[in-house]
Protein backbone atom coordinates (compact mmCIF):
# COMPACT_ATOMS: atom_id res chain seq x y z
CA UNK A 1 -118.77 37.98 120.21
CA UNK A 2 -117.04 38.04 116.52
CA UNK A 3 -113.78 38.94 118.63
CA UNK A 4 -114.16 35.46 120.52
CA UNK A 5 -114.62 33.49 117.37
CA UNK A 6 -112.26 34.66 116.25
CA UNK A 7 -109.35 34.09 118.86
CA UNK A 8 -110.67 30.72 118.96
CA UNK A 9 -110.39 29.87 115.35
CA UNK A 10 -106.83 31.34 115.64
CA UNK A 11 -105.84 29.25 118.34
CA UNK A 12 -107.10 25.85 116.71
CA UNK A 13 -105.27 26.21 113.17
CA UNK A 14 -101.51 26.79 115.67
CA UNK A 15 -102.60 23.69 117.29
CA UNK A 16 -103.08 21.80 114.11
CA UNK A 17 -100.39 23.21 112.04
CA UNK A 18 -98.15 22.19 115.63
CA UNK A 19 -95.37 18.74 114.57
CA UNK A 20 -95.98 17.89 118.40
CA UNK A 21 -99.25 17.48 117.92
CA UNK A 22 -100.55 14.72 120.51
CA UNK A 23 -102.35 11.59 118.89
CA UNK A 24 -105.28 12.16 121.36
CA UNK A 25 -106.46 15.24 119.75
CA UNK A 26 -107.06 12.36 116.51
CA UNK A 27 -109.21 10.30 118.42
CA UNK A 28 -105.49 8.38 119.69
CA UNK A 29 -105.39 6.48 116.27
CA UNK A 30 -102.37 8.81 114.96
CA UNK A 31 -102.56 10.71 111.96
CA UNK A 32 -99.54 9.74 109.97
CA UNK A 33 -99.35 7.82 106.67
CA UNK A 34 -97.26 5.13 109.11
CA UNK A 35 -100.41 4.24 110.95
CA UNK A 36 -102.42 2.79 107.57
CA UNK A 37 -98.99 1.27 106.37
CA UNK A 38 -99.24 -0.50 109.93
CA UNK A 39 -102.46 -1.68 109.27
CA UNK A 40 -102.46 -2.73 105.80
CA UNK A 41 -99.39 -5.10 107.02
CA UNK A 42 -101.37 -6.40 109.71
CA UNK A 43 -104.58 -7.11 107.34
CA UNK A 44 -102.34 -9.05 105.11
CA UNK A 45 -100.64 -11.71 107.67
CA UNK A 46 -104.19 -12.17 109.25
CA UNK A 47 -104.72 -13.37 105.92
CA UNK A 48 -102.08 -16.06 105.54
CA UNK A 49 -102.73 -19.31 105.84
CA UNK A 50 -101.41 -21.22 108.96
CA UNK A 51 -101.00 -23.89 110.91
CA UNK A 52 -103.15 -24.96 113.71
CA UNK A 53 -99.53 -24.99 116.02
CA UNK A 54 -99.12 -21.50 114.60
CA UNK A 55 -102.49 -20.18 115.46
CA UNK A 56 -102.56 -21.70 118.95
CA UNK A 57 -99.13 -20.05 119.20
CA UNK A 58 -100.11 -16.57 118.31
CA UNK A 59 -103.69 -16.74 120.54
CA UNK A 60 -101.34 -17.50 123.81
CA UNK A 61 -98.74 -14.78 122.59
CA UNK A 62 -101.89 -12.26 122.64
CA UNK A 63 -103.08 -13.61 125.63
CA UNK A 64 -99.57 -12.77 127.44
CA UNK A 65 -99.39 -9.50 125.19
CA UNK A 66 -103.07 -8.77 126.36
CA UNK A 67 -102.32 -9.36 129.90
CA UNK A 68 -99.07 -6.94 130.42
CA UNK A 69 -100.16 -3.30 131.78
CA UNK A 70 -99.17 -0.45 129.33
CA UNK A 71 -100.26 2.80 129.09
CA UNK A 72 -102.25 2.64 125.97
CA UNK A 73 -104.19 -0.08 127.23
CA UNK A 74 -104.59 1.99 130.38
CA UNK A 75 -106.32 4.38 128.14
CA UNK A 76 -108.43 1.54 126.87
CA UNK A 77 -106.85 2.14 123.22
CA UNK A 78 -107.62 -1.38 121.14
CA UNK A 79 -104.77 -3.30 120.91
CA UNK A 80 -104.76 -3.36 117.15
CA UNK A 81 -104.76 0.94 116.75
CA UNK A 82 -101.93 1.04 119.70
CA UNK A 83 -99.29 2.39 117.58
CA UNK A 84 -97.47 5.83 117.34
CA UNK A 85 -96.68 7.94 114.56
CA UNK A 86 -92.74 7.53 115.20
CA UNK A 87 -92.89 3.55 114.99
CA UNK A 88 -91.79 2.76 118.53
CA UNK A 89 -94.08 0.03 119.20
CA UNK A 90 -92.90 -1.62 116.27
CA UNK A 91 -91.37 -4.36 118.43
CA UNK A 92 -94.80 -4.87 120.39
CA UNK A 93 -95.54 -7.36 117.83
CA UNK A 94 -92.73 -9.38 117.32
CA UNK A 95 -93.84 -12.37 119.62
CA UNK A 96 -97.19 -12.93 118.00
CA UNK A 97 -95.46 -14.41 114.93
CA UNK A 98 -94.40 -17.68 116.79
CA UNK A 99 -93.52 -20.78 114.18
CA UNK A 100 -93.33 -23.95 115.28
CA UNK A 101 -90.00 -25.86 115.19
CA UNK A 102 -90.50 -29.62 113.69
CA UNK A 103 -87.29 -30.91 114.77
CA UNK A 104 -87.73 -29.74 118.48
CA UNK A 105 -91.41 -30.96 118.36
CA UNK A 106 -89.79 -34.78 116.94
CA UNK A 107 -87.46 -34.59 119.40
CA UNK A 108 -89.94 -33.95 122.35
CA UNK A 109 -92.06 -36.54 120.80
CA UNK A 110 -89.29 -39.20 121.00
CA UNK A 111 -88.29 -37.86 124.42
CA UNK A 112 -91.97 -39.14 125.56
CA UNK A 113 -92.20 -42.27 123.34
CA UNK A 114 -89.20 -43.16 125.39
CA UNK A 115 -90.29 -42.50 128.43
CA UNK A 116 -93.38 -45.02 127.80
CA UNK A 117 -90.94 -47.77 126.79
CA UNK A 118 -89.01 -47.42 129.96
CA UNK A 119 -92.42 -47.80 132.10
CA UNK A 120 -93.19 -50.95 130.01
CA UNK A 121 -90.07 -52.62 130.27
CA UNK A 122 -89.89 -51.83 134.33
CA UNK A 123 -93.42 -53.20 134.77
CA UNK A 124 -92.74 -56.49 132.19
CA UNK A 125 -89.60 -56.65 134.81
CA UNK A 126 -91.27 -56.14 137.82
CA UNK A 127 -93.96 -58.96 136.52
CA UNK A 128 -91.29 -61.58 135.40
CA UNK A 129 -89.60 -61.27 138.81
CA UNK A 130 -92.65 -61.87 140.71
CA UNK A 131 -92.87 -65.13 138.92
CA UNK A 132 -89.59 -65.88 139.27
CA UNK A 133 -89.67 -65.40 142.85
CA UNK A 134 -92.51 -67.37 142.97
CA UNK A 135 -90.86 -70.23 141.27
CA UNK A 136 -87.84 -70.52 143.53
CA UNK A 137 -89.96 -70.45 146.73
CA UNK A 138 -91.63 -73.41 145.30
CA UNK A 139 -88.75 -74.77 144.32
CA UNK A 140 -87.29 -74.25 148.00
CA UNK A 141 -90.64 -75.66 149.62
CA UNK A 142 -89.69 -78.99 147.85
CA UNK A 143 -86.60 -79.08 148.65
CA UNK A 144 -87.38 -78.63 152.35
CA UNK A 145 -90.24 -81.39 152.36
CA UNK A 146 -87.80 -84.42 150.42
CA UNK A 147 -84.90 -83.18 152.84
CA UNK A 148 -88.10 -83.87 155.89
CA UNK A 149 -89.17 -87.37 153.98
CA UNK A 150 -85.55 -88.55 153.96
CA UNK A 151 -85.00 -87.16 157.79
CA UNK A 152 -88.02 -89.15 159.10
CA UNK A 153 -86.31 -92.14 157.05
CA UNK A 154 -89.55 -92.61 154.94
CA UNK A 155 -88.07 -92.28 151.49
CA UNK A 156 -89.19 -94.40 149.32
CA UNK A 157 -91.13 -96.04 151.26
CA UNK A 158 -94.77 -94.23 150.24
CA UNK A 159 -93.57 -95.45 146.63
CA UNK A 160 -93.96 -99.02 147.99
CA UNK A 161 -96.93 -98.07 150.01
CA UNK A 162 -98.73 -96.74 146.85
CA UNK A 163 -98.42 -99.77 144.78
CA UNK A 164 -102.16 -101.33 144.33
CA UNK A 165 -103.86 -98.65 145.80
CA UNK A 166 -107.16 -97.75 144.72
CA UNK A 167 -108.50 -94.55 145.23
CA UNK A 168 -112.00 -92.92 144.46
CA UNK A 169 -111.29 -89.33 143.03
CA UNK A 170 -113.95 -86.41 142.47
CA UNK A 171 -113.08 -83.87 140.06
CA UNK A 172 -114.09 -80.42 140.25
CA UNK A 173 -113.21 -78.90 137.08
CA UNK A 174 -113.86 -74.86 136.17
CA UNK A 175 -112.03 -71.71 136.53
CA UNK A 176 -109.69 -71.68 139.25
CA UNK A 177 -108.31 -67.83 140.43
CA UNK A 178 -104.82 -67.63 139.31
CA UNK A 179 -105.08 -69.42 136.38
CA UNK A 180 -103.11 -68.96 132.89
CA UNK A 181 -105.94 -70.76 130.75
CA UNK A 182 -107.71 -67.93 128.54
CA UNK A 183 -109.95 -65.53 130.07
CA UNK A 184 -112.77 -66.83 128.44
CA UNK A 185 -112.13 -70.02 129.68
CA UNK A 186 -114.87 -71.22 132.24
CA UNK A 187 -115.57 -67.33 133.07
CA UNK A 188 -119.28 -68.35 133.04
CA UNK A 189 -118.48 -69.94 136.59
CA UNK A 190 -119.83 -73.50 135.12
CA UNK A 191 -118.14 -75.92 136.96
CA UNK A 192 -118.17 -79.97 135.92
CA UNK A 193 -118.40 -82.76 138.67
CA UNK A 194 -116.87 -85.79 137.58
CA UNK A 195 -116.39 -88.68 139.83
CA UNK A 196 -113.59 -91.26 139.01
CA UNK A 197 -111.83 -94.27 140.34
CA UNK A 198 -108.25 -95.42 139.47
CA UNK A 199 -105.42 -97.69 140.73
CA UNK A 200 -101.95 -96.53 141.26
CA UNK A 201 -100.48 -99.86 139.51
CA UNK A 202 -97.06 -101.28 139.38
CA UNK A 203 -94.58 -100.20 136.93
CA UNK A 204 -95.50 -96.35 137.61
CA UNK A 205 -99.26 -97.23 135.74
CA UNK A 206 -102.01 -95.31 136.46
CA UNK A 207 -105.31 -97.54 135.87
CA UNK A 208 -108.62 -96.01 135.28
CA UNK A 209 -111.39 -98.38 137.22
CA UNK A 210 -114.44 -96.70 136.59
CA UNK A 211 -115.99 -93.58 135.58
CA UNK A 212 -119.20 -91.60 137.07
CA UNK A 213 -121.90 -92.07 134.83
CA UNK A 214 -123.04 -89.38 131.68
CA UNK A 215 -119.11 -88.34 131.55
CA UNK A 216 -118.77 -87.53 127.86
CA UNK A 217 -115.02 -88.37 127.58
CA UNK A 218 -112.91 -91.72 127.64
CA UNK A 219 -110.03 -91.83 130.03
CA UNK A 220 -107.34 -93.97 129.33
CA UNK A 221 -104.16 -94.87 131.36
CA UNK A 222 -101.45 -92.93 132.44
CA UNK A 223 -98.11 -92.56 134.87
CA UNK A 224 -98.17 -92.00 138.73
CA UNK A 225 -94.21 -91.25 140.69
CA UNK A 226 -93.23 -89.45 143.91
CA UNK A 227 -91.29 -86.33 144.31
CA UNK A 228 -90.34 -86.32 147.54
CA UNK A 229 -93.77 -86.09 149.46
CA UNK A 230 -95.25 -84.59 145.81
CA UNK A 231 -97.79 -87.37 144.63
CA UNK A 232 -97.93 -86.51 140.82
CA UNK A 233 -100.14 -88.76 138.59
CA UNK A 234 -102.26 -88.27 134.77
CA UNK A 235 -104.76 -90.23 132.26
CA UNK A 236 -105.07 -89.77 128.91
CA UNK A 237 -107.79 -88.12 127.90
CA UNK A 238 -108.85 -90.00 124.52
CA UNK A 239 -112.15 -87.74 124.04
CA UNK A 240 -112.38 -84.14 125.14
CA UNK A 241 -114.99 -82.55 127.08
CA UNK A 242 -117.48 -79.70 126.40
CA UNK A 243 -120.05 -78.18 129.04
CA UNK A 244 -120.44 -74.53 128.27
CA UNK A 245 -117.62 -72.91 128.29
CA UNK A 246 -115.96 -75.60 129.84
CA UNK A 247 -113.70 -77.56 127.80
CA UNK A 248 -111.05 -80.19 128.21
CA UNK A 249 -108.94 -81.22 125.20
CA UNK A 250 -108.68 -84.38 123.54
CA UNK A 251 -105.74 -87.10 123.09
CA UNK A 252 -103.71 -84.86 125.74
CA UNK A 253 -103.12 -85.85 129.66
CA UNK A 254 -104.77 -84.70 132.45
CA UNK A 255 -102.46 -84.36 135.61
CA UNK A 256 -102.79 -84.65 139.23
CA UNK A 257 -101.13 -82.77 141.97
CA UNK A 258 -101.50 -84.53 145.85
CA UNK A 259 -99.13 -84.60 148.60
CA UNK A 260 -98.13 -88.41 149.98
CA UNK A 261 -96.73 -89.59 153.52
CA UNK A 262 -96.09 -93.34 153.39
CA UNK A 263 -99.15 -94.69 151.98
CA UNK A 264 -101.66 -91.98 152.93
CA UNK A 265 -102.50 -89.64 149.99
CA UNK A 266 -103.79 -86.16 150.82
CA UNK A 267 -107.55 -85.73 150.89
CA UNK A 268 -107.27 -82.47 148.13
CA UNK A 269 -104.96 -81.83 145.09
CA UNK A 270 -104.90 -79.64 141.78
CA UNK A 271 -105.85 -80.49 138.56
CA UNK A 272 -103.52 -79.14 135.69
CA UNK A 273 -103.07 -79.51 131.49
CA UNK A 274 -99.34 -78.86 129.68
CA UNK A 275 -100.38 -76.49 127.27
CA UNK A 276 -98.25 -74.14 125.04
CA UNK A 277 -98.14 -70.52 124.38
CA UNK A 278 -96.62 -68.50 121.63
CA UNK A 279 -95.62 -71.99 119.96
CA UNK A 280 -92.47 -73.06 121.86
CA UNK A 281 -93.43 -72.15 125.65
CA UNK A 282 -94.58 -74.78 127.69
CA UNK A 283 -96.27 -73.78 130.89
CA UNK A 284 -98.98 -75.37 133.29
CA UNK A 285 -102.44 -74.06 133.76
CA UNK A 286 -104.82 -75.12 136.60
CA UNK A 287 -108.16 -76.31 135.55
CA UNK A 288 -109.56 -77.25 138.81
CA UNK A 289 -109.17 -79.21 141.95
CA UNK A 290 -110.08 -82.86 143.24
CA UNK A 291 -110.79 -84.80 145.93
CA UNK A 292 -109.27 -88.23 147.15
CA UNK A 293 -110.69 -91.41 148.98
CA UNK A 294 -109.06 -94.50 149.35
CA UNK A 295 -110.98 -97.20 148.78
CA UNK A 296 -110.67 -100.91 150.37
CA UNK A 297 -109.69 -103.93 148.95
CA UNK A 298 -112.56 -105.22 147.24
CA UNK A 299 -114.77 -102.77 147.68
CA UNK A 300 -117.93 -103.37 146.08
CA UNK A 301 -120.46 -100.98 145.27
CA UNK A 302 -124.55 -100.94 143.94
CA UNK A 303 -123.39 -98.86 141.20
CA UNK A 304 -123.43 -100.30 137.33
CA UNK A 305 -119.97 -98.67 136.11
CA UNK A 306 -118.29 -99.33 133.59
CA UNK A 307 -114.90 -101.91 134.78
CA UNK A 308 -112.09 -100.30 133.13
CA UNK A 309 -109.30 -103.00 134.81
CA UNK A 310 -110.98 -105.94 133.44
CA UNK A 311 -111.58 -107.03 137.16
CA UNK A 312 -114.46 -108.09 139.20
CA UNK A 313 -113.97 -104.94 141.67
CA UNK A 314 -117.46 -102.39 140.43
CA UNK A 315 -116.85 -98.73 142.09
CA UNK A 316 -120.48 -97.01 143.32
CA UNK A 317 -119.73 -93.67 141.70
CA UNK A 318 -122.25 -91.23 141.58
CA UNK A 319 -122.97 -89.57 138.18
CA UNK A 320 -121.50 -86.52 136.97
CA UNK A 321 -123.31 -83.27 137.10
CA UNK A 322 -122.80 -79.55 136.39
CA UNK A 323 -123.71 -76.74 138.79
CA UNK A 324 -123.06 -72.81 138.50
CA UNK A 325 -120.85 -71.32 141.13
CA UNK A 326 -119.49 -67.81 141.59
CA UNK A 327 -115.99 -67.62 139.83
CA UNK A 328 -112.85 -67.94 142.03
């Protein structure tokens, strides 16, 4: 038994006294003053202060350090005590230490800003050439009706036909769909009904006869032509309006869009205001619709309107009233 103990004890201090000693018989955490100069450098950068960029960097460079197969990790050796006495591995950690580059960053940054700007400008681009195209067709569609006027040899004669007309005209004014007045504008779906008469007068006049009763603003004369088969017409609007959030501006025209064949005037048309945006643009905005009746010569009525011709011709207009509708 003392001979065993012996033998054994012998054979232990040649292993340990052995240079090839493997790092297992140490638990795998090597056994050379290497190892704690390993750590103590490791201890110290944990320590530094750094960037958020930085940090994210190193966390995905141990995640792709992490996943990699190796033997030590096959052994299940932390990843932090994975070193060898001979200081092999010392290049295992040379891609946690990752710093970020500002200049590439900038110039990815910039790279992306101007990728935005070119999406902008396309869809301001895209935008502007709907409207243009919508412009021309317009501008095409008159151009094919005059050319049909002058064809059917009735140009200028609907001018003629016009003069001394009368015609009773109900307005419907609110928030038409397409419309560049502000988006608060009428969004409420308030919508005003105000009936009014006026005479298409010699001299390109447009004469208010009479007005529906409870309208809150004045109207005041104004100028009727022909385009073509394009009835175009306004009044002066001395007062403004206000019903909700319905409003109509004072001292500025409200015009008339109708279509005309000879002296026949088309039963519906478009109400629009010249308004101005960004200072210097001028652009027109729909603000409703209306709708036309010719009225006969000397047409009396019941009503008690007010005679804005200075005539003894009284219009029975109903008064004006204000109902809620969905919003076009």
């Amino acid at each position: 038994m003392t001979a065993s103990i012996a033998s054994i004890a012998t054979i232990a201090t040649i292993a340990l006294s052995s240079p090839h000693l493997p790092a297992a018989l140490a638990g795998g955490y090597g056994t050379s003053l290497s190892y704690f100069e390993r750590l103590e450098r490791e201890r110290v950068i944990s320590e530094e202060p750094q960037t958020m960029a930085e940090r994210d960097a190193r966390a995905g460079a141990r995640g792709r350090l992490a996943a990699a197969p190796s033997p030590s990790s096959a052994r299940g050796v932390p990843l932090s005590l994975n070193a060898a006495d001979d200081g092999t591995e010392d290049g295992a950690y040379s891609d946690l230490f990752v710093k970020s580059d500002p200049v590439g960053d900038g110039a990815a940054e910039d790279e992306r800003r101007n990728k935005i700007d070119v999406r902008r400008w396309g869809r301001a681009a895209f935008q502007w050439g709907v409207i243009a195209a919508v412009a021309i067709r317009m501008r095409q569609a008159n151009d094919r009706s005059s050319k049909v006027t002058k064809r059917l040899g009735l140009e200028g004669a609907a001018s003629k036909a016009l003069i001394g007309t009368r015609w009773r005209l109900t307005l419907d004014v609110g928030r038409e769909r397409g419309t560049w007045m502000p988006p608060s504008w009428a969004a409420s779906g308030v919508r005003v009904i105000a009936p009014i008469a006026i005479e298409l007068a010699e001299g390109g006049v447009t004469r208010v006869v009479a007005t529906g009763a409870f309208l809150p603003m004045k109207l005041s004369e104004g100028r009727w032509r022909l385009e073509g088969d394009a009835l175009k017409f306004d009044v002066l609007m001395t007062t403004g309006m206000e019903k909700g959030d319905v409003t109509l501006p004072a001292n500025e025209s409200l015009h008339f869009r109708a279509s005309a064949w000879g002296g026949a005037v088309s039963s519906r048309g478009t109400l629009l205001l010249r308004q101005t945006r960004w200072g210097f643009r001028k652009e027109w905005r729909m603000v409703g619709v209306f709708k036309a009746e010719k009225l006969s010569d000397g047409e009396d009525g019941v009503g008690d309107d007010q005679d804005y011709s200075g005539s003894s011709v009284f219009v029975d207009l109903p008064p004006m009233r204000v109902k809620q509708s969905e919003v076009r």
